[in-house]
Protein backbone atom coordinates (compact mmCIF):
# COMPACT_ATOMS: atom_id res chain seq x y z
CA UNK A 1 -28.69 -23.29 -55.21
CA UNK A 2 -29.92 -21.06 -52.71
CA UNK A 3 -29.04 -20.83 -48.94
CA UNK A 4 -32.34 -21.23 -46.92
CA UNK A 5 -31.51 -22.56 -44.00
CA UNK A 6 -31.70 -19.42 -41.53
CA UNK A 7 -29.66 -19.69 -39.17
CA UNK A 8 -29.10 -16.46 -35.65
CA UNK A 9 -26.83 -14.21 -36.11
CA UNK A 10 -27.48 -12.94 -32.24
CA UNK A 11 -24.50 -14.85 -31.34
CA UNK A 12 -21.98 -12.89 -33.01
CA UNK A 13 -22.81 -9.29 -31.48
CA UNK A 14 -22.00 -10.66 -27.83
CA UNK A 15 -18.63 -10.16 -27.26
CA UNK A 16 -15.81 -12.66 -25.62
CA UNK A 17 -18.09 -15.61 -25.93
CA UNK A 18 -20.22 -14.23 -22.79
CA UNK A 19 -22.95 -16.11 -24.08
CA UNK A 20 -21.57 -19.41 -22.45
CA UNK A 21 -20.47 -18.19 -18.82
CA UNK A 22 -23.11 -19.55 -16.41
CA UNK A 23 -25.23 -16.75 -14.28
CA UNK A 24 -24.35 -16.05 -11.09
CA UNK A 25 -26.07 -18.34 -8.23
CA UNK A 26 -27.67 -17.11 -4.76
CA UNK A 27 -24.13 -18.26 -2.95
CA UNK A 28 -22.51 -16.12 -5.71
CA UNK A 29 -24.77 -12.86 -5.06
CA UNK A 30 -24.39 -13.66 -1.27
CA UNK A 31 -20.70 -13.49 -1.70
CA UNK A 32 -20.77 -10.52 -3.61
CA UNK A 33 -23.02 -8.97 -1.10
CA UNK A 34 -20.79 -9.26 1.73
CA UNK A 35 -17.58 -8.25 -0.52
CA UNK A 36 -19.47 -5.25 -0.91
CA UNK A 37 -20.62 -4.99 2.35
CA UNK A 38 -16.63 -5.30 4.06
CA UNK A 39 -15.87 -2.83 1.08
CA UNK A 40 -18.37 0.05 2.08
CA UNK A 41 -17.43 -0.63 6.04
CA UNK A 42 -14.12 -0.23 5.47
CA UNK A 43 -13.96 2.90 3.13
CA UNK A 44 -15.99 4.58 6.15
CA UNK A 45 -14.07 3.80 9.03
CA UNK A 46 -10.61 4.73 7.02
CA UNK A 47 -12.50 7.93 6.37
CA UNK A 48 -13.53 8.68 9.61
CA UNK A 49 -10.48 7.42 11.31
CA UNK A 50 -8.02 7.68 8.75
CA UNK A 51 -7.24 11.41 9.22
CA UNK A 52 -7.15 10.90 13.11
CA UNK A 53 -4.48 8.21 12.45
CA UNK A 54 -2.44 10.24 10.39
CA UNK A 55 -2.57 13.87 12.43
CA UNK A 56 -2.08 11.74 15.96
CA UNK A 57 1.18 12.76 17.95
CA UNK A 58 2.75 11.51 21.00
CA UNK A 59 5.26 13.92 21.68
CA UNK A 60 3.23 16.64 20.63
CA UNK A 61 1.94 19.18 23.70
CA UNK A 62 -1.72 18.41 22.35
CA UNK A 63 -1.35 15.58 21.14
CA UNK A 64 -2.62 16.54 17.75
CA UNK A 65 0.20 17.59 15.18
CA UNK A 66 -0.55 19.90 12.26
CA UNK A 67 0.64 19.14 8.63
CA UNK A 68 1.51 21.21 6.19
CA UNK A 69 -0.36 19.33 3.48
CA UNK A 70 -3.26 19.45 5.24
CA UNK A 71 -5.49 20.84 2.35
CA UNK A 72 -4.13 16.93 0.61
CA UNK A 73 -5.22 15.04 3.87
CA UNK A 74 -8.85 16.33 4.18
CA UNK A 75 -9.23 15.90 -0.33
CA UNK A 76 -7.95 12.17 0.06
CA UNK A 77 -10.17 11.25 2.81
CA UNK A 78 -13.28 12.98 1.97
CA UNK A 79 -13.30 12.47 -1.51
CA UNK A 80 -10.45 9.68 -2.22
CA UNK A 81 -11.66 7.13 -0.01
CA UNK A 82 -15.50 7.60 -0.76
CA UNK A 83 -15.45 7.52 -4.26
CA UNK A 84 -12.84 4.50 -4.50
CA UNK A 85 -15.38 2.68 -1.97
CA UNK A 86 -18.58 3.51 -4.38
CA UNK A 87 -16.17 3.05 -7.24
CA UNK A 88 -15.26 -0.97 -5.90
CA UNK A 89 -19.20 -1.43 -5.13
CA UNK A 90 -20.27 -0.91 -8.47
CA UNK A 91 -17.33 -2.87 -9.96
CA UNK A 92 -18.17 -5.72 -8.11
CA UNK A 93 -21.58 -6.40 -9.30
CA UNK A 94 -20.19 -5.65 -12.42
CA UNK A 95 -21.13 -9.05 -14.77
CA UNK A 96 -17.11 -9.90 -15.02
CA UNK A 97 -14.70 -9.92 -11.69
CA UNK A 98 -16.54 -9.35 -9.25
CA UNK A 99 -14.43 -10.47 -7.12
CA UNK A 100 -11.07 -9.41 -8.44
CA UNK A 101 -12.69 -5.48 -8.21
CA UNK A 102 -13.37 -6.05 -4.65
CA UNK A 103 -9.67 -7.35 -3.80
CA UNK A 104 -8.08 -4.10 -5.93
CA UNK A 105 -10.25 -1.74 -4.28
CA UNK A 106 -9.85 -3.42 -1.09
CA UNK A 107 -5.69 -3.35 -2.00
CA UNK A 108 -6.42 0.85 -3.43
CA UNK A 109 -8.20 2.08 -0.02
CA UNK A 110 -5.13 0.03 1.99
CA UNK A 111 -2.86 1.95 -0.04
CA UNK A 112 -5.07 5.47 0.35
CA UNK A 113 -4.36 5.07 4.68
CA UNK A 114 -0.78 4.86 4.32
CA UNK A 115 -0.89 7.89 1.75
CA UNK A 116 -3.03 9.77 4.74
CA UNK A 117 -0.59 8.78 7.75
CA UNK A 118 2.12 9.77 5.06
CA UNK A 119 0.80 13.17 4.43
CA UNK A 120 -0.19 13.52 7.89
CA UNK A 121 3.27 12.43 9.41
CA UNK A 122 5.32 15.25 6.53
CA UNK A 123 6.15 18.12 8.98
């Protein structure tokens, strides 16, 4: 006997069962929005100020010390911190974790301004 019941094979190509998570709601895209939003604010004040943080002396005549590694302090902030920020952005309205990908690049750009003050505090 002969199989003719046809039946969609569209379900098996979608991989991890995706098929049955719900889409995202307004509140959810708001949310996501202002993850983003924190995200993108943050990576450019850490840039801006970051450096200033780390090359900032009190005892020094100027009040500006001068690292050695300075070459390491200027690649980390202008291209470290700006591409982990875009990075975290697009990971976030990625469709899975959106909010996980904000908290690790939240947690990576943390981690990037002590790696500044370090570099900036080596003398």
């Amino acid at each position: 006997m002969e199989n003719t019941n046809i039946t969609s094979e569209a379900g098996s190509d979608i991989p991890d069962g995706s098929a049955d998570r719900p889409r995202r709601t307004a509140a959810d895209w708001g949310w996501l929005t202002v993850l983003a939003l924190g995200v993108l604010v943050v990576g450019f004040f850490e840039a801006v100020l970051g450096p200033l943080f780390a090359i900032a002396c009190d005892s020094c005549r100027d009040g500006v010390r001068n690292p050695h590694l300075s070459y390491l302090l200027i690649a980390v902030a202008w291209y470290g911190v700006p591409l982990t920020a875009i990075g975290t952005v697009v990971g976030i309205y990625l469709p899975r974790g959106g909010g996980r990908a904000g908290a690790i690049g939240l947690g990576v750009l943390a981690a990037l301004m002590f790696v500044m003050v370090f570099l900036g505090r080596l003398a």
